[in-house]
PDB file of N, CA and C in Angstrom:
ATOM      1  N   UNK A   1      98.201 200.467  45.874  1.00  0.00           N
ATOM      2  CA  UNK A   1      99.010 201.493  45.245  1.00  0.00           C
ATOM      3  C   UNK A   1      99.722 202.345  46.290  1.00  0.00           C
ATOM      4  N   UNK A   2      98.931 202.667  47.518  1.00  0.00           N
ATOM      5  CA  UNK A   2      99.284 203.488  48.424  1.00  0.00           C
ATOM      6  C   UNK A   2     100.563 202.876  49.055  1.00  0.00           C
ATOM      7  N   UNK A   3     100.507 201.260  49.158  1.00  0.00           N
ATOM      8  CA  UNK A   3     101.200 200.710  50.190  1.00  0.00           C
ATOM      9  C   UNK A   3     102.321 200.421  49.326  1.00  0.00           C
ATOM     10  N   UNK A   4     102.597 200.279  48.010  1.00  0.00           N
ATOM     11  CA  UNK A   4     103.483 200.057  47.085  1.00  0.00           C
ATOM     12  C   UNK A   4     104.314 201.461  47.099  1.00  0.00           C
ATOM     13  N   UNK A   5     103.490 202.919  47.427  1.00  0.00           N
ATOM     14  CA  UNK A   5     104.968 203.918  47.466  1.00  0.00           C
ATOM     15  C   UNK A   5     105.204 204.129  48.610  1.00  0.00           C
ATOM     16  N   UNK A   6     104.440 203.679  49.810  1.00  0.00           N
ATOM     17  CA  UNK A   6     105.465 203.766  51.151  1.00  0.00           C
ATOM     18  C   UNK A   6     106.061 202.775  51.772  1.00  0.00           C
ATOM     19  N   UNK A   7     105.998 202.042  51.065  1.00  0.00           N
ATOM     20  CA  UNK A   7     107.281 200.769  50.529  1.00  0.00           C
ATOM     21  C   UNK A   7     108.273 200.987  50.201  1.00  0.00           C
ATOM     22  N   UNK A   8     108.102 201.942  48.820  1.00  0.00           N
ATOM     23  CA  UNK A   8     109.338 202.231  48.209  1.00  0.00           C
ATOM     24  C   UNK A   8     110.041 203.506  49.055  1.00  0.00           C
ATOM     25  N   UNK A   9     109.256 204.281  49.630  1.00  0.00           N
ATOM     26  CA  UNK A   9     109.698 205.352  50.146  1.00  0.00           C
ATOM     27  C   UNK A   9     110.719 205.096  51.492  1.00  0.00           C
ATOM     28  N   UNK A  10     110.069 203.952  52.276  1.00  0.00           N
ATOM     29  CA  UNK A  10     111.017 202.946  53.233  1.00  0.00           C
ATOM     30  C   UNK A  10     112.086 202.141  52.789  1.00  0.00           C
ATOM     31  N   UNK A  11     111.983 202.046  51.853  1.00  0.00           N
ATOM     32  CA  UNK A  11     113.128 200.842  51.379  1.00  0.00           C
ATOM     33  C   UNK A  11     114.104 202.070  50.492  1.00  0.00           C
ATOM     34  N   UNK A  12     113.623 203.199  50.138  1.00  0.00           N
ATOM     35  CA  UNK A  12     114.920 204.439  49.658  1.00  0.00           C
ATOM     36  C   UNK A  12     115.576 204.956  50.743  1.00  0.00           C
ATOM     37  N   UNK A  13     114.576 205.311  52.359  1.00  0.00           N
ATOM     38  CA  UNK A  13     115.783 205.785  52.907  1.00  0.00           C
ATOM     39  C   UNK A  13     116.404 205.111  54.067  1.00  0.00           C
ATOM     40  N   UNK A  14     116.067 203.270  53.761  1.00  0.00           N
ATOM     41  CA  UNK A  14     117.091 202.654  54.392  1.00  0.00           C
ATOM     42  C   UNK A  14     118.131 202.160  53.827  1.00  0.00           C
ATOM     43  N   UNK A  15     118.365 202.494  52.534  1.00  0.00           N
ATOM     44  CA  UNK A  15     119.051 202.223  51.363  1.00  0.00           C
ATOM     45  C   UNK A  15     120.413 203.615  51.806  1.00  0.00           C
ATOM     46  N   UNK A  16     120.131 204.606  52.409  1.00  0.00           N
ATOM     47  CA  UNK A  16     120.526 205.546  52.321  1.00  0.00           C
ATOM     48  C   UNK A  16     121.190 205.480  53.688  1.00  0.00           C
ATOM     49  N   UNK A  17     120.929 204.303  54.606  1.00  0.00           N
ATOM     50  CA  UNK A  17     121.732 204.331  55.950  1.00  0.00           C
ATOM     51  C   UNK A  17     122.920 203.635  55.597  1.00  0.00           C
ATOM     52  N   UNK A  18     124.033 203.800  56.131  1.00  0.00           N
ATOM     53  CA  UNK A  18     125.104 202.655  56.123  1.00  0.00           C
ATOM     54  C   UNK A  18     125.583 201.616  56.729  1.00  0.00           C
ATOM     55  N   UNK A  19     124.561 201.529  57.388  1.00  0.00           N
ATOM     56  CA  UNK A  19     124.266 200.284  58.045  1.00  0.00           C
ATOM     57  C   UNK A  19     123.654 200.278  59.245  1.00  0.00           C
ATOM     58  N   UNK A  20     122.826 198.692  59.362  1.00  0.00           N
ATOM     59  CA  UNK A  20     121.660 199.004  60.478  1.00  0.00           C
ATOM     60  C   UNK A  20     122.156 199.575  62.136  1.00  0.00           C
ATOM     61  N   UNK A  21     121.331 199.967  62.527  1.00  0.00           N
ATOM     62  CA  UNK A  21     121.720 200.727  63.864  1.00  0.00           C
ATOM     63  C   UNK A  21     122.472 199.656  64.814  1.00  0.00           C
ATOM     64  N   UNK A  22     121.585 198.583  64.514  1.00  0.00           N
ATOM     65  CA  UNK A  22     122.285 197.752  65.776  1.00  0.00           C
ATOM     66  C   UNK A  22     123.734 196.576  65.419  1.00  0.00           C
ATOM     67  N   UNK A  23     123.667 196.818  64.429  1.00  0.00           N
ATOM     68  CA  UNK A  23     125.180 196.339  63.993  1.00  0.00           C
ATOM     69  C   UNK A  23     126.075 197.358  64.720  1.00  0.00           C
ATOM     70  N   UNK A  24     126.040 198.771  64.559  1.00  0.00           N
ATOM     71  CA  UNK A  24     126.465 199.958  65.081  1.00  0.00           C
ATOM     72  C   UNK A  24     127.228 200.051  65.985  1.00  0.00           C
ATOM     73  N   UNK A  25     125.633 199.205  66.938  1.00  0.00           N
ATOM     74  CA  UNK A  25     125.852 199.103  68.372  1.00  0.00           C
ATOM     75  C   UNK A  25     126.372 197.867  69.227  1.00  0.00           C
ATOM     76  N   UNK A  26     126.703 196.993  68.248  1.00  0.00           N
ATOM     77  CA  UNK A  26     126.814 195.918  68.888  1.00  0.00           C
ATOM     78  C   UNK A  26     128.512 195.526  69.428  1.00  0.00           C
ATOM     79  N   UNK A  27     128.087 194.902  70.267  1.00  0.00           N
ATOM     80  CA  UNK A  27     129.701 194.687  71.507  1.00  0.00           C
ATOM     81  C   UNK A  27     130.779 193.556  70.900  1.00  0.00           C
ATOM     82  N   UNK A  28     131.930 194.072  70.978  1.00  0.00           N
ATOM     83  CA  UNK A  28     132.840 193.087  70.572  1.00  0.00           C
ATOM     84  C   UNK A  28     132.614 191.975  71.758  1.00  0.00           C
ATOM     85  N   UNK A  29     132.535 190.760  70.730  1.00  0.00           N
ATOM     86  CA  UNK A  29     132.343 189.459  71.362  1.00  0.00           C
ATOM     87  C   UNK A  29     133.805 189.173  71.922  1.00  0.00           C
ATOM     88  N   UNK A  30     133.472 188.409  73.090  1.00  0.00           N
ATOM     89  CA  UNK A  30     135.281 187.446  73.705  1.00  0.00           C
ATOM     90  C   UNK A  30     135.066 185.966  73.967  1.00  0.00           C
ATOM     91  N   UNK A  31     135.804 185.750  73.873  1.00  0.00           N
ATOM     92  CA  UNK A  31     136.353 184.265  73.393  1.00  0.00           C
ATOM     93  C   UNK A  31     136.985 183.576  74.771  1.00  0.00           C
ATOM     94  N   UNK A  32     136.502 182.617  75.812  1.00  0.00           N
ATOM     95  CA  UNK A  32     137.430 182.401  76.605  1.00  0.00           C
ATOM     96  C   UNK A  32     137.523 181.002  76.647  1.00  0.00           C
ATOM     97  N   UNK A  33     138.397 180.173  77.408  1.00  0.00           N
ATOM     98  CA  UNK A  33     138.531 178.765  77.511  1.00  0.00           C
ATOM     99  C   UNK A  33     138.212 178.644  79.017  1.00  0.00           C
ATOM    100  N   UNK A  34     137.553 177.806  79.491  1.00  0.00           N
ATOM    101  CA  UNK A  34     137.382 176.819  80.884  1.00  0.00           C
ATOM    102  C   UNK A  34     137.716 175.588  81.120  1.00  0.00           C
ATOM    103  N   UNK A  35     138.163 175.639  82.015  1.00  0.00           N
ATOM    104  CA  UNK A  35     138.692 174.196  82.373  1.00  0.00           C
ATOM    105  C   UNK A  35     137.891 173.853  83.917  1.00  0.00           C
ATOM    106  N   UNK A  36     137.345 172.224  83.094  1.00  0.00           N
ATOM    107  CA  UNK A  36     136.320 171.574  83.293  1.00  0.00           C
ATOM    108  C   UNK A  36     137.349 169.886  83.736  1.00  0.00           C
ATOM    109  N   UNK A  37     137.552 170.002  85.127  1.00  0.00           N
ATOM    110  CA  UNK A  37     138.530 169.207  85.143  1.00  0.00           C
ATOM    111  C   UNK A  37     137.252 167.763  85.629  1.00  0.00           C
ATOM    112  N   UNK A  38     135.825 167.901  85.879  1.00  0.00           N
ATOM    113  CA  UNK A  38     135.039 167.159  85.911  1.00  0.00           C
ATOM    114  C   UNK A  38     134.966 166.118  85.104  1.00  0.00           C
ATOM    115  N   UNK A  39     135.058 166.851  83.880  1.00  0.00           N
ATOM    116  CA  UNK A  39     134.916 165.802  82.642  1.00  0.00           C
ATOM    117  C   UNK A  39     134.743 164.110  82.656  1.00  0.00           C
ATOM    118  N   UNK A  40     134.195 163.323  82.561  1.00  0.00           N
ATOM    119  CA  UNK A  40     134.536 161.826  82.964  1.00  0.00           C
ATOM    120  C   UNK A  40     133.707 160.940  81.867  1.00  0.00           C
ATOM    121  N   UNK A  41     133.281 161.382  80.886  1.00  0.00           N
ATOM    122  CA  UNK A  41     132.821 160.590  79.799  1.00  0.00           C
ATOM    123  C   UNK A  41     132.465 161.300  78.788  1.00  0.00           C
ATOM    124  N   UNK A  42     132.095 160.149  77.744  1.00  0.00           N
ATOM    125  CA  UNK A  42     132.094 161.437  76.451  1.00  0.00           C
ATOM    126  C   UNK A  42     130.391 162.472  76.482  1.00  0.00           C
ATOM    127  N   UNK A  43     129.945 161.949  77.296  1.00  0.00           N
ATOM    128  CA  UNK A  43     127.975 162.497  77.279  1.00  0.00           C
ATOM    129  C   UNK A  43     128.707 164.011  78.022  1.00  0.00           C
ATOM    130  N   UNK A  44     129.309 164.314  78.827  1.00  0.00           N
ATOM    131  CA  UNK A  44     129.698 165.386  79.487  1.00  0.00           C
ATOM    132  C   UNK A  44     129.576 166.602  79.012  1.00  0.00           C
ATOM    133  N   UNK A  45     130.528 166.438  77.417  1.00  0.00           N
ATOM    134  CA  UNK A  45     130.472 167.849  77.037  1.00  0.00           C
ATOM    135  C   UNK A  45     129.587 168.641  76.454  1.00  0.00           C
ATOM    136  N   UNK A  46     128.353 167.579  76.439  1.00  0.00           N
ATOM    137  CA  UNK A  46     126.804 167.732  75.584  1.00  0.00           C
ATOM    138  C   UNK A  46     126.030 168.809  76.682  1.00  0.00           C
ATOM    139  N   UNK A  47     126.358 167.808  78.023  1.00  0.00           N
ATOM    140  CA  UNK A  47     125.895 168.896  78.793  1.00  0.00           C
ATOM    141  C   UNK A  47     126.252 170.171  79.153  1.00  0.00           C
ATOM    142  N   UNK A  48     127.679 170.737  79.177  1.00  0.00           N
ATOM    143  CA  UNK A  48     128.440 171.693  79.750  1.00  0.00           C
ATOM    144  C   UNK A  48     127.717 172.317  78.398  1.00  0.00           C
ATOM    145  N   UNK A  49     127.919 172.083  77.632  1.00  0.00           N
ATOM    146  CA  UNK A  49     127.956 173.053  76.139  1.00  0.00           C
ATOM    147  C   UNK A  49     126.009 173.236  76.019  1.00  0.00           C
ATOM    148  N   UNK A  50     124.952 172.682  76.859  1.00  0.00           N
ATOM    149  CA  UNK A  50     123.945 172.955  76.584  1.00  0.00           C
ATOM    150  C   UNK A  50     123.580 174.172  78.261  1.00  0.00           C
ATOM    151  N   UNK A  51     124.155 173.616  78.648  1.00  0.00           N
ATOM    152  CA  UNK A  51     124.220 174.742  79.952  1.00  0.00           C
ATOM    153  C   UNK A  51     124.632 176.049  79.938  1.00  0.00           C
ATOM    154  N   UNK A  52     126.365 176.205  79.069  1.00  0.00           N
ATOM    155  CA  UNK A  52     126.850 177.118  78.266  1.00  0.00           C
ATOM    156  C   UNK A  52     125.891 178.341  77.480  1.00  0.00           C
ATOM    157  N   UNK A  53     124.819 177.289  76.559  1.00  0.00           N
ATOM    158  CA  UNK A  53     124.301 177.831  75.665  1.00  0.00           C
ATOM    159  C   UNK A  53     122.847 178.765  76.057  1.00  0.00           C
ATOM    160  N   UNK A  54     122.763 178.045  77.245  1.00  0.00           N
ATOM    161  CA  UNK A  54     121.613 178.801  77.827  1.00  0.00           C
ATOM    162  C   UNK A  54     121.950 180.213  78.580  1.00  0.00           C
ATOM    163  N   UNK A  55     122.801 180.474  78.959  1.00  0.00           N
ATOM    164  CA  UNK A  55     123.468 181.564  79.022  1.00  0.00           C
ATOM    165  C   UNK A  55     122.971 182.884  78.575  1.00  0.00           C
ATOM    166  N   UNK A  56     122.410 184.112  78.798  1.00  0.00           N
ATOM    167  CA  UNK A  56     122.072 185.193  77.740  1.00  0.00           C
ATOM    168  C   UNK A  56     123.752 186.003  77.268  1.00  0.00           C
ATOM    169  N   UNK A  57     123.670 185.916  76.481  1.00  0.00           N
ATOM    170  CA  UNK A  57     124.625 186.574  75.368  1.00  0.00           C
ATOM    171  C   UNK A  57     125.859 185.242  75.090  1.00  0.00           C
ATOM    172  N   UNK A  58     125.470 184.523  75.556  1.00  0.00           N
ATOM    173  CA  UNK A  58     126.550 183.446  74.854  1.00  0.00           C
ATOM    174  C   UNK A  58     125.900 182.726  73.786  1.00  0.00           C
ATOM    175  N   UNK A  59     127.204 182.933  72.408  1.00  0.00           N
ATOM    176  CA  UNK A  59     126.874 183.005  70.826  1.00  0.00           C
ATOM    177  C   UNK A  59     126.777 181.130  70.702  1.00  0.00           C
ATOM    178  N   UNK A  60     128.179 181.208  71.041  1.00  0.00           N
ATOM    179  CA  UNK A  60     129.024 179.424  71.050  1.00  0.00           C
ATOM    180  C   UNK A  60     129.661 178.927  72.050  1.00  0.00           C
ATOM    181  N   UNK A  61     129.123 177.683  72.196  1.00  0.00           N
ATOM    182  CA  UNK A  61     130.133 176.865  73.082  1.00  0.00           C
ATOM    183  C   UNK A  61     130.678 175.660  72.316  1.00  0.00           C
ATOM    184  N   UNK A  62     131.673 175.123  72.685  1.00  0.00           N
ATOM    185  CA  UNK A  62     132.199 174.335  72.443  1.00  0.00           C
ATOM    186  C   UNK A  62     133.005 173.435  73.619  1.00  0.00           C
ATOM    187  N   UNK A  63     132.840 172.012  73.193  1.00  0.00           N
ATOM    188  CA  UNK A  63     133.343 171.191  75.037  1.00  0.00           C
ATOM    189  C   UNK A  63     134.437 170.645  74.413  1.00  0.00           C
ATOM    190  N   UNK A  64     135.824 169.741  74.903  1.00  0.00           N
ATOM    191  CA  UNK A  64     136.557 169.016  74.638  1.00  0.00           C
ATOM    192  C   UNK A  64     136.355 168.049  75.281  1.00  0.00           C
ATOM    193  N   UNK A  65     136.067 167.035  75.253  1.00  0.00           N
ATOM    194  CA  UNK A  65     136.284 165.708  76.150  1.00  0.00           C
ATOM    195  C   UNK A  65     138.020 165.545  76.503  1.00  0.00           C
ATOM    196  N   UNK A  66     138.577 165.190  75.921  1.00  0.00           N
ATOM    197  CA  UNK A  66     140.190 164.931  76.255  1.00  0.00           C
ATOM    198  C   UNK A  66     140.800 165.996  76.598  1.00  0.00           C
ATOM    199  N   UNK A  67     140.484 167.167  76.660  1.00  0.00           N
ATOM    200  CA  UNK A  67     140.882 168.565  76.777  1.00  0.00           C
ATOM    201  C   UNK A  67     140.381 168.738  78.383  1.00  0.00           C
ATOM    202  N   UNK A  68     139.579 168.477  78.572  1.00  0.00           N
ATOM    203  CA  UNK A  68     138.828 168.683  79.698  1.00  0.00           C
ATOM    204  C   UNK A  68     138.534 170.217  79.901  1.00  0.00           C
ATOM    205  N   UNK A  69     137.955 170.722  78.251  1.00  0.00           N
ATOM    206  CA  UNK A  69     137.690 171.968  78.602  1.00  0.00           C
ATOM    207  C   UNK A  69     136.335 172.703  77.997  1.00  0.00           C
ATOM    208  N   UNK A  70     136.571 173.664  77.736  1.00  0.00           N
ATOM    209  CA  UNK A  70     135.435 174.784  77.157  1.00  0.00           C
ATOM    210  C   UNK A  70     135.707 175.725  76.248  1.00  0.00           C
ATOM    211  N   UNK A  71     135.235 175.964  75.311  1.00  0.00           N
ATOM    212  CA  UNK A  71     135.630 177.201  74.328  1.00  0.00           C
ATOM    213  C   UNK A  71     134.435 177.751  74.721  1.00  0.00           C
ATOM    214  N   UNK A  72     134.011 178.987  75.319  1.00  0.00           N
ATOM    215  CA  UNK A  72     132.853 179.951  75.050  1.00  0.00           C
ATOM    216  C   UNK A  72     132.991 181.472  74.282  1.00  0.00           C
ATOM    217  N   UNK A  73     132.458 181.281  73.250  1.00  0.00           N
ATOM    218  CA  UNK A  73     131.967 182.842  72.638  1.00  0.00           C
ATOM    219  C   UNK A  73     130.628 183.806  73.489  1.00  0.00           C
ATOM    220  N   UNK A  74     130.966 184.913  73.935  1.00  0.00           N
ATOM    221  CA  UNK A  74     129.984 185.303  74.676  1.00  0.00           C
ATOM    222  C   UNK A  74     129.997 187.127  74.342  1.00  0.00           C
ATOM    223  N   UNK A  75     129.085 187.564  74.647  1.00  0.00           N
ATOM    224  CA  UNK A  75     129.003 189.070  74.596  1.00  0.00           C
ATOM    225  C   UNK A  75     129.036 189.331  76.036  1.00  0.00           C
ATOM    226  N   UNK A  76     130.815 190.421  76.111  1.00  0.00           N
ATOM    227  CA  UNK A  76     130.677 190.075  77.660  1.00  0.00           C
ATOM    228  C   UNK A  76     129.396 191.831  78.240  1.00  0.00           C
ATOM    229  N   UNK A  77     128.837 192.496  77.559  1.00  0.00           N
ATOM    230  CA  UNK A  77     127.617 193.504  77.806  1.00  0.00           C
ATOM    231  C   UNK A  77     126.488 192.352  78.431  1.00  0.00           C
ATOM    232  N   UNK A  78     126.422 191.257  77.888  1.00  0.00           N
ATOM    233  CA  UNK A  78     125.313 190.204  78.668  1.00  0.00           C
ATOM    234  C   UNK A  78     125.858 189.441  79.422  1.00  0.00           C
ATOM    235  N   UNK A  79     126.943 188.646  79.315  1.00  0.00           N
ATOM    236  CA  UNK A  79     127.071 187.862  80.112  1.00  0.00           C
ATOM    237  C   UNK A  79     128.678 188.301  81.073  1.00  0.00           C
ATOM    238  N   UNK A  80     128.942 187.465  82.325  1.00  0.00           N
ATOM    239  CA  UNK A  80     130.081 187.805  82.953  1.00  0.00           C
ATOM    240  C   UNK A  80     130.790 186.086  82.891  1.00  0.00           C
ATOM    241  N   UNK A  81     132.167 186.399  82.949  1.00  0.00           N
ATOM    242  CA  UNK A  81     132.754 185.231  83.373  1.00  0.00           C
ATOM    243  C   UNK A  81     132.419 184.155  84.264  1.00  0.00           C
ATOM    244  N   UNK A  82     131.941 184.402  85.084  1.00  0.00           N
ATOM    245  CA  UNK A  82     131.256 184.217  86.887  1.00  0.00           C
ATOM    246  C   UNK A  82     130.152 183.332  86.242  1.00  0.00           C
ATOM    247  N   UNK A  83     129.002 184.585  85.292  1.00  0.00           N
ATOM    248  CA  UNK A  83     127.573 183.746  84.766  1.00  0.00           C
ATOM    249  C   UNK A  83     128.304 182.360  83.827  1.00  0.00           C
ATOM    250  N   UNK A  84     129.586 182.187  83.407  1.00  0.00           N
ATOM    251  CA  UNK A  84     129.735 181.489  82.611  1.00  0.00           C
ATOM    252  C   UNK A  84     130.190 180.045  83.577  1.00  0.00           C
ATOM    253  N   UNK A  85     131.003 180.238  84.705  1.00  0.00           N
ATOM    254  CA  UNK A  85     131.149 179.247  85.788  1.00  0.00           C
ATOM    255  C   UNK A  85     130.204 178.618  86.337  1.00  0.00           C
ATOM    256  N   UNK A  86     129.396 179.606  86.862  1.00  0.00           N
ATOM    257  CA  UNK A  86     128.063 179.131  87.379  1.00  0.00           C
ATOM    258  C   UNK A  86     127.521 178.188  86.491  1.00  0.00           C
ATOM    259  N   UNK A  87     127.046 178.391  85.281  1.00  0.00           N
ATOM    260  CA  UNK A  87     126.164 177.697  84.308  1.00  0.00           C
ATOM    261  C   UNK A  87     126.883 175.931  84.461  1.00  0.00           C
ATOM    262  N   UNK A  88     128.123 176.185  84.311  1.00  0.00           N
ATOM    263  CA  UNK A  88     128.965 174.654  84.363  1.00  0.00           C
ATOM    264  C   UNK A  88     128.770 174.089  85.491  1.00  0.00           C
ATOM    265  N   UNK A  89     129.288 174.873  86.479  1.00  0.00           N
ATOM    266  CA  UNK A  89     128.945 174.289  88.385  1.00  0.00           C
ATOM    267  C   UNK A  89     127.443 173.973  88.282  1.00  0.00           C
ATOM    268  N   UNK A  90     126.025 174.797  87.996  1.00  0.00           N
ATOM    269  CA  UNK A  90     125.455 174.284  87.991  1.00  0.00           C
ATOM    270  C   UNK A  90     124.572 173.107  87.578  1.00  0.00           C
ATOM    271  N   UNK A  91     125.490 172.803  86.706  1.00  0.00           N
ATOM    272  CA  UNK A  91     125.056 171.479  85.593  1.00  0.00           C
ATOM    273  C   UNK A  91     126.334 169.998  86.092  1.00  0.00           C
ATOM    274  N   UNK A  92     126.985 170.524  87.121  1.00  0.00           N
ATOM    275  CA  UNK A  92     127.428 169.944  87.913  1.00  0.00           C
ATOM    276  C   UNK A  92     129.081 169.434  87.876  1.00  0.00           C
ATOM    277  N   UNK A  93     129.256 170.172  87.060  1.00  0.00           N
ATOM    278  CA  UNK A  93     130.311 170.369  86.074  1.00  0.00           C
ATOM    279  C   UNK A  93     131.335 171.768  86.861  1.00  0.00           C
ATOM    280  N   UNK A  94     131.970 172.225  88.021  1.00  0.00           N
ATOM    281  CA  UNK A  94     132.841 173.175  88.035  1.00  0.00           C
ATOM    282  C   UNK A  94     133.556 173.372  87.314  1.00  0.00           C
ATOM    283  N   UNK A  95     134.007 174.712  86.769  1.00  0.00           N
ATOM    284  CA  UNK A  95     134.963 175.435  86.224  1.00  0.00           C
ATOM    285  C   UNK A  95     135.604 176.509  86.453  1.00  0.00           C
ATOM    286  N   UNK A  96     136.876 176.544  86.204  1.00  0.00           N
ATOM    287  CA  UNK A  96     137.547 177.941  86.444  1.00  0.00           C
ATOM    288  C   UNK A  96     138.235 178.538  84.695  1.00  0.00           C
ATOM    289  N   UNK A  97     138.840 179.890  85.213  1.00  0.00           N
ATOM    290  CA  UNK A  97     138.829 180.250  83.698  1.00  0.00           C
ATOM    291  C   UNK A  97     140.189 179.856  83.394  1.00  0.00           C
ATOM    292  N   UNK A  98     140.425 179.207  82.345  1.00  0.00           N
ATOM    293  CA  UNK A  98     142.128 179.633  81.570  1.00  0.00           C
ATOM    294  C   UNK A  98     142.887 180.288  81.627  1.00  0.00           C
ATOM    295  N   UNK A  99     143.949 180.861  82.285  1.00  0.00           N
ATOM    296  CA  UNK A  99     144.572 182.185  82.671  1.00  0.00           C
ATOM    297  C   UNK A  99     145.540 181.738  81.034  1.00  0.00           C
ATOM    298  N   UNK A 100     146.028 183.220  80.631  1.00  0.00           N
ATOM    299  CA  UNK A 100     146.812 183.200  79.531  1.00  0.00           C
ATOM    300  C   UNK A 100     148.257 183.060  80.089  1.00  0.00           C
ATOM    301  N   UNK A 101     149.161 182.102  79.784  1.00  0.00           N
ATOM    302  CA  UNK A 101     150.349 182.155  80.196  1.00  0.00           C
ATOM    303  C   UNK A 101     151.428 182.849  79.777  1.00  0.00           C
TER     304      UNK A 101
END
């Protein structure tokens, strides 16, 4: 009985927030492309994109084989461009970033 009204008493005044704190707080994600001029078969982009993923604050990766590239979603508060090169170079894979033309 006890635990049934401070249940309800928790669940009224989070009802009463407008939303959770860390939505609040959370960092606009960025989006960048790499070019992965390594590329040389189709197993490649399995790896770049599992190397990618290990990353802290990177959401998504995505590889192109014929593209010879990278889509990464990342939170740049965790991660840096640099941590995102590295991860590829170290999986043996160099990359540099996409400059916008």
């Amino acid at each position: 009985m006890i635990r049934a009204l401070i249940l309800s008493f928790v669940l009224g005044i989070t009802a009463l927030l407008p939303f959770p704190l860390s939505i609040a707080n959370a960092a606009e994600v960025q989006t960048v492309m790499l070019d992965v001029p390594g590329m040389t078969c189709k197993f490649c982009p399995i790896t770049i994109r599992k190397a990618l993923l290990k990353v802290p604050g990177v959401t998504e990766a995505k590889s192109d084989f014929p593209g010879k590239t990278a889509t990464v979603t990342f939170d740049p508060d965790k991660a840096s461009l640099s941590d995102l090169t590295q991860a590829t170079a170290n999986a043996g894979y160099p990359s540099t970033v996409r400059t916008q033309e």
